[in-house]
N, C-alpha and C. Protein backbone atom coordinates (compact mmCIF):
# COMPACT_ATOMS: atom_id res chain seq x y z
N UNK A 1 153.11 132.74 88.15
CA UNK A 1 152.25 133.82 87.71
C UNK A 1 150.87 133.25 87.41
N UNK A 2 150.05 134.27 87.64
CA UNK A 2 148.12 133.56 87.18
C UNK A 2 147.88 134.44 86.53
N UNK A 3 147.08 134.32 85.16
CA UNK A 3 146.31 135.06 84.30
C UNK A 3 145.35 135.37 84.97
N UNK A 4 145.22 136.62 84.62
CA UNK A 4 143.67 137.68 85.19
C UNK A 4 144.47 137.74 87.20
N UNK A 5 145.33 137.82 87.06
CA UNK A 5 145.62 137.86 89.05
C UNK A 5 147.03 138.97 88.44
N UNK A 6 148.07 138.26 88.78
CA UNK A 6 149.33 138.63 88.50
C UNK A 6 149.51 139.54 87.46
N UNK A 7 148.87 139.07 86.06
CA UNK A 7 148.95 139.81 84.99
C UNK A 7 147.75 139.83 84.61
N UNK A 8 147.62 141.15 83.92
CA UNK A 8 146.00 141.45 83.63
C UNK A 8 145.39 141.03 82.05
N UNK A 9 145.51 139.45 81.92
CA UNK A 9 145.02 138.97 80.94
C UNK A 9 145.05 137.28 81.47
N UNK A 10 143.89 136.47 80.77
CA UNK A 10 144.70 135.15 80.69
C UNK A 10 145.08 134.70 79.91
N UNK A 11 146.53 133.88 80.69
CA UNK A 11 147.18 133.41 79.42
C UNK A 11 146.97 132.37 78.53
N UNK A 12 146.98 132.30 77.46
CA UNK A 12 146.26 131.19 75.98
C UNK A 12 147.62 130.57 75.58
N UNK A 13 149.17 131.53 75.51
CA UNK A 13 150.33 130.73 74.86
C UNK A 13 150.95 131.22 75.32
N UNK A 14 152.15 130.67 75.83
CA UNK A 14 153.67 130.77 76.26
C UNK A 14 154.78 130.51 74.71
N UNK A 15 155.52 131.27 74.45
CA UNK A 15 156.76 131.03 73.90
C UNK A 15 157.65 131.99 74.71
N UNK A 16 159.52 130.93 73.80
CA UNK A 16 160.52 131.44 74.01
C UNK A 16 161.26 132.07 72.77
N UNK A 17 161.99 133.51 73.17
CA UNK A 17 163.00 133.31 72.19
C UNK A 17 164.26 133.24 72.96
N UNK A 18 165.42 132.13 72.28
CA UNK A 18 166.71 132.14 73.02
C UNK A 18 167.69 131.61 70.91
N UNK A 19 168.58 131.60 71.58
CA UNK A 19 169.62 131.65 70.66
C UNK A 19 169.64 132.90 69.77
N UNK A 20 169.19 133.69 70.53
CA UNK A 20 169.26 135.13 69.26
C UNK A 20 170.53 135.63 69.10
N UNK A 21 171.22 135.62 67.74
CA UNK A 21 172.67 135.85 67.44
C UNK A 21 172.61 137.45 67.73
N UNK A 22 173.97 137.35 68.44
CA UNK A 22 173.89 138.77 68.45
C UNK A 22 174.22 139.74 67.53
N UNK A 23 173.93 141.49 67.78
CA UNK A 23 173.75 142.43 66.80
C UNK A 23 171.79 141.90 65.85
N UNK A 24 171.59 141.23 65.95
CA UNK A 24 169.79 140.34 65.58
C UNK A 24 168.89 141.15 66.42
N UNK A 25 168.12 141.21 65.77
CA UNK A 25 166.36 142.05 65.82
C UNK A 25 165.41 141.31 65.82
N UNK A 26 164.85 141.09 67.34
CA UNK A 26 163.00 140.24 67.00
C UNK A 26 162.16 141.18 66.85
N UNK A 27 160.64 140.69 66.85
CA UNK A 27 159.73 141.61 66.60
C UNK A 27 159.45 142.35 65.48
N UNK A 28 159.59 143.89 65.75
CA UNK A 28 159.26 144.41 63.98
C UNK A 28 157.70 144.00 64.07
N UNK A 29 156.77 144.44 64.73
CA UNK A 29 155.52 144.10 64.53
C UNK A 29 154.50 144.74 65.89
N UNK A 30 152.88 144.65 65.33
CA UNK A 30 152.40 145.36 66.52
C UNK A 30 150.98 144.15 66.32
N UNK A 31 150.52 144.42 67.63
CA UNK A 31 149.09 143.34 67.31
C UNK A 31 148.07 144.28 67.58
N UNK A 32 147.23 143.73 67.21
CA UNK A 32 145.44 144.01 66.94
C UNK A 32 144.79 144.08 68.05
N UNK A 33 144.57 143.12 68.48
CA UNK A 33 144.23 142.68 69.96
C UNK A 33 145.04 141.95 71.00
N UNK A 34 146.54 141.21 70.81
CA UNK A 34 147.28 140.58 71.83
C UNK A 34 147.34 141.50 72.77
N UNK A 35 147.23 140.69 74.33
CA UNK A 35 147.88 141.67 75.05
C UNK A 35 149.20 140.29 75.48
N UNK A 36 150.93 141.21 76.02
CA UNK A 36 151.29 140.35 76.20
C UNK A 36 152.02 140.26 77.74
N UNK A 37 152.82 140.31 77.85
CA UNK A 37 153.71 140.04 78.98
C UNK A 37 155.49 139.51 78.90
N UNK A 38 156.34 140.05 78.52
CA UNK A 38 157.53 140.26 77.89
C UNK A 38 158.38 139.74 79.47
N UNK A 39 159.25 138.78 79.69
CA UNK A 39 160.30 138.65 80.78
C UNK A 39 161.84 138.02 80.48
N UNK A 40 162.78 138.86 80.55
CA UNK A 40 163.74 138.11 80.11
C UNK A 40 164.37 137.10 81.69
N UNK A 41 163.99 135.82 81.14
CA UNK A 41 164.15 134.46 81.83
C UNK A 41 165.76 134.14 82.23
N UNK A 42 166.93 134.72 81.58
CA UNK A 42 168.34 134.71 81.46
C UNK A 42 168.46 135.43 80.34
N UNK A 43 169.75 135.91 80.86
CA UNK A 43 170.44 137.41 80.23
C UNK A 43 169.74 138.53 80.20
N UNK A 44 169.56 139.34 78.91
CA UNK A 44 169.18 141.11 79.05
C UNK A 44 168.77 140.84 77.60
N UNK A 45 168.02 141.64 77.27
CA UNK A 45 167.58 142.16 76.12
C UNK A 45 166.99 143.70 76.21
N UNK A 46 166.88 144.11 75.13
CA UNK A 46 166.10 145.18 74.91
C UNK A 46 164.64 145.55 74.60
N UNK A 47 163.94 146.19 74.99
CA UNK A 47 162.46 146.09 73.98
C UNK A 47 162.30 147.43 74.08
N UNK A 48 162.11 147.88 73.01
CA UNK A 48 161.70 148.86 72.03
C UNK A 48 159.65 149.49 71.74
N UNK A 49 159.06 149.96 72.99
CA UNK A 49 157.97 150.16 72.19
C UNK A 49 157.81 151.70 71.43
N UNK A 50 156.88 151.28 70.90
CA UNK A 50 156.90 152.77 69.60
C UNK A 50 155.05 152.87 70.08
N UNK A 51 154.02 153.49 70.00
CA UNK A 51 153.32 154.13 69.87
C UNK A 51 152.77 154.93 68.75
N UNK A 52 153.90 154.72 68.11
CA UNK A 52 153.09 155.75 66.43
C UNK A 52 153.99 157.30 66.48
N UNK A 53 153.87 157.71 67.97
CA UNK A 53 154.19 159.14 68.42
C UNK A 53 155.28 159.03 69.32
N UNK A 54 156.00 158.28 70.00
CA UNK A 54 156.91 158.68 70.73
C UNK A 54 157.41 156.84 70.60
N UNK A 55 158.93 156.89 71.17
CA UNK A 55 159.30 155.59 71.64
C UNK A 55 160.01 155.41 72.78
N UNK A 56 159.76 154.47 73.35
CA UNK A 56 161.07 154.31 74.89
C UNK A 56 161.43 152.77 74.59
N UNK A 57 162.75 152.98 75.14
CA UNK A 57 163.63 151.24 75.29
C UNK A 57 163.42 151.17 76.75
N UNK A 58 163.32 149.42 76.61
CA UNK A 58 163.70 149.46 77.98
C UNK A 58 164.64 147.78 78.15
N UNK A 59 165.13 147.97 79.44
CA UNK A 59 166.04 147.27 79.66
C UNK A 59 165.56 145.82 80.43
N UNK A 60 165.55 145.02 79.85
CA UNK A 60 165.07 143.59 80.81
C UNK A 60 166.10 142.40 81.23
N UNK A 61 166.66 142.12 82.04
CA UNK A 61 167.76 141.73 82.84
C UNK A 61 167.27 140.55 84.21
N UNK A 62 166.01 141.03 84.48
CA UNK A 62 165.74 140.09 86.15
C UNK A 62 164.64 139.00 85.85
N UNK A 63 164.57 138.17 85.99
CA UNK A 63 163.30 136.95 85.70
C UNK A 63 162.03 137.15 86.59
N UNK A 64 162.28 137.90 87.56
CA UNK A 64 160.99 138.76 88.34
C UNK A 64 160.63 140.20 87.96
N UNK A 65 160.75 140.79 86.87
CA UNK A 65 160.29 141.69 86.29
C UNK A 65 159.82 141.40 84.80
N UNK A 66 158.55 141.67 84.62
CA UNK A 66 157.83 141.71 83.53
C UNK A 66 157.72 142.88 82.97
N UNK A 67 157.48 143.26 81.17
CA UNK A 67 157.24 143.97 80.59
C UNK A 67 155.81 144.05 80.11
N UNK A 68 154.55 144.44 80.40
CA UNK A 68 153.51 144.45 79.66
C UNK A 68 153.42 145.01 78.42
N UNK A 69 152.59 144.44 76.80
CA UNK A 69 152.80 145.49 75.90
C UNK A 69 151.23 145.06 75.88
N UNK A 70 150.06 146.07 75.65
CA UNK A 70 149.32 146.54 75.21
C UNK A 70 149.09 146.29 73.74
N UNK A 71 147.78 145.79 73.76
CA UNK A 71 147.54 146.13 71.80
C UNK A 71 148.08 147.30 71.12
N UNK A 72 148.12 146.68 70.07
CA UNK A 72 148.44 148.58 69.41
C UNK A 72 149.48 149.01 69.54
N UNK A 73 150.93 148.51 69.79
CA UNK A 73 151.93 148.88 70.36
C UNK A 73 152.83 148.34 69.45
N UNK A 74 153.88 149.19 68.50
CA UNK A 74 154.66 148.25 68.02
C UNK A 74 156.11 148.15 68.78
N UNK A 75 156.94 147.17 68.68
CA UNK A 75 157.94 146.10 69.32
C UNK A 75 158.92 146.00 68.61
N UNK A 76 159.84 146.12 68.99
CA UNK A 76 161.13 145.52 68.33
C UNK A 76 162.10 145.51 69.03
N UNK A 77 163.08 144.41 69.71
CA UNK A 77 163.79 143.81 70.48
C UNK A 77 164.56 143.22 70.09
N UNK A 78 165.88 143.88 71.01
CA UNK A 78 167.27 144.02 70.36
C UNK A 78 168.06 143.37 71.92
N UNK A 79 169.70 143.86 71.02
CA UNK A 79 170.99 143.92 72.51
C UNK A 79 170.89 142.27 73.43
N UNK A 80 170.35 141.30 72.73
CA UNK A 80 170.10 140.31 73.16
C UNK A 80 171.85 139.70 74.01
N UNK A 81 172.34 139.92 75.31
CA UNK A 81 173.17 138.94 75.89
C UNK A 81 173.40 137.96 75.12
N UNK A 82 174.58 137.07 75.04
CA UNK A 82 174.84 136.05 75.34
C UNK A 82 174.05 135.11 76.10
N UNK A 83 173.56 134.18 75.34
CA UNK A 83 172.52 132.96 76.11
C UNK A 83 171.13 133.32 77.13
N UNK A 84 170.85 134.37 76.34
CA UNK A 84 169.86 135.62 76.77
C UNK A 84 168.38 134.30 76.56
N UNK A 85 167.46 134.43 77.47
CA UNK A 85 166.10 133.60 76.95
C UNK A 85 164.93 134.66 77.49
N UNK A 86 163.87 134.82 76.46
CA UNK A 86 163.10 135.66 76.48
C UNK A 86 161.38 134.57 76.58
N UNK A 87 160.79 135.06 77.42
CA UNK A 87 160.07 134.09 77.31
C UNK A 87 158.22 135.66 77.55
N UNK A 88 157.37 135.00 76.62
CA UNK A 88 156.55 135.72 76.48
C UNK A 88 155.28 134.89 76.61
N UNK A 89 154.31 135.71 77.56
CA UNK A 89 152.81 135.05 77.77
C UNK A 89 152.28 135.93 76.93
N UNK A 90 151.36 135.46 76.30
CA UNK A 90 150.44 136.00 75.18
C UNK A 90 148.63 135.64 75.85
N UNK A 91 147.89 136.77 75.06
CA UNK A 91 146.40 136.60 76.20
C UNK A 91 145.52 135.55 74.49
N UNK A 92 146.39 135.14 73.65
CA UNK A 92 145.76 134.54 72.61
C UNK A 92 146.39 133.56 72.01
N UNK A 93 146.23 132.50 71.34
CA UNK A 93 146.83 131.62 70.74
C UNK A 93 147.41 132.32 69.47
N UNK A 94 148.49 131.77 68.37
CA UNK A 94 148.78 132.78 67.38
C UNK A 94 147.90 132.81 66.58
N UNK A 95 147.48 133.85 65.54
CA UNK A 95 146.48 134.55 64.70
C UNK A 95 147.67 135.46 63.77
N UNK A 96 147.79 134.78 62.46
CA UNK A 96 148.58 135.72 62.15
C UNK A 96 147.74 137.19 61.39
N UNK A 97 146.28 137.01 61.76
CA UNK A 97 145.31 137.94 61.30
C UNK A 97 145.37 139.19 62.30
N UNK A 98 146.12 139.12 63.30
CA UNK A 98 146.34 139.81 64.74
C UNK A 98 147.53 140.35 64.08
N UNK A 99 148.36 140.60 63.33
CA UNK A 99 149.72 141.30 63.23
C UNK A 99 149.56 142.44 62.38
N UNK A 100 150.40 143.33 62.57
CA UNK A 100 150.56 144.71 61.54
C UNK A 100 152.18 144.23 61.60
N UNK A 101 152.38 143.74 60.12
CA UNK A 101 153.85 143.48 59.91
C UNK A 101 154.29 144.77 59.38
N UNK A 102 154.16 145.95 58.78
CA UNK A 102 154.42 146.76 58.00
C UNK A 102 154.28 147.91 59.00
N UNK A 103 155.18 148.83 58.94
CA UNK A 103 154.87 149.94 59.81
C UNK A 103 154.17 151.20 59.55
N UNK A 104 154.22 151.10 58.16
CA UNK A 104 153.18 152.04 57.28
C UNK A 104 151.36 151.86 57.83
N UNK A 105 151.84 150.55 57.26
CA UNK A 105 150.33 149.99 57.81
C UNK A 105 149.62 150.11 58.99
N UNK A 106 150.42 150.00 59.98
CA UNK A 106 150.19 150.18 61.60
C UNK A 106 149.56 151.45 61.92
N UNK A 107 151.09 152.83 61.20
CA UNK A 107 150.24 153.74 61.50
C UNK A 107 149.61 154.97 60.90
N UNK A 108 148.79 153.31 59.82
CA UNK A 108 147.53 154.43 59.30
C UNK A 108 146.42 153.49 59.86
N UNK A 109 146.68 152.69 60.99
CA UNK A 109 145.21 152.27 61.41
C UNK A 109 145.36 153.08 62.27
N UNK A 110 146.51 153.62 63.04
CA UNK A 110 146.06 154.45 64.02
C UNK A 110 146.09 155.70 63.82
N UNK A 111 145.52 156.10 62.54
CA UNK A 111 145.33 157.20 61.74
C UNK A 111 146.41 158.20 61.74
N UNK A 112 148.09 158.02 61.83
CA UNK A 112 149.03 158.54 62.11
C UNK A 112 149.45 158.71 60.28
N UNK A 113 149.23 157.96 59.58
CA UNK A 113 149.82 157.61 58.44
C UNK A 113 149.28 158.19 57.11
């Protein structure tokens, strides 16, 4: 994959999540400005975006399909397989000044709250 080609950001950081016990919840959070790029690398997971106003799951299973999330978007990712690895390009290094941990908080920036 190439930042600014493939996916419409460049990429600054790569992480993984793997060993997620199952029935376990990542995420729980929305960013400021990240944009990211979500692929489950082995196994399936779930991702969860919310909008403030509506939500859809979706299902990630193939290592050639990516999930884009948009700023402003909150996340939370579930249903993690067995030996499931989630691997995420981020368009920023971490900033934990970039997070809305609180969901209250989130959406009264986006004046929902």
């Amino acid at each position: 994959m190439e930042g600014g080609g493939h996916i419409p950001f460049d990429i600054r950081r790569v992480y993984y999540l793997y060993d997620v016990p199952g029935g376990a919840e990542r995420g729980g959070h929305a960013h400021k400005a990240l944009h990211q790029l979500i692929v489950a690398m082995s196994g399936s997971f779930d991702v969860v975006l919310d909008d403030g106003r509506e939500k859809q799951r979706f299902h990630l299973n193939r290592s050639y399909h990516g999930l884009y999330v948009c700023p402003m978007m909150w996340r939370e990712l579930d249903n993690f397989s067995s030996g499931s690895v989630c691997m995420v390009l981020a368009s920023n290094r971490y900033d934990e000044e970039d997070y809305y941990r609180d969901y209250g908080d989130y959406l009264t920036a986006l004046g929902l709250g």
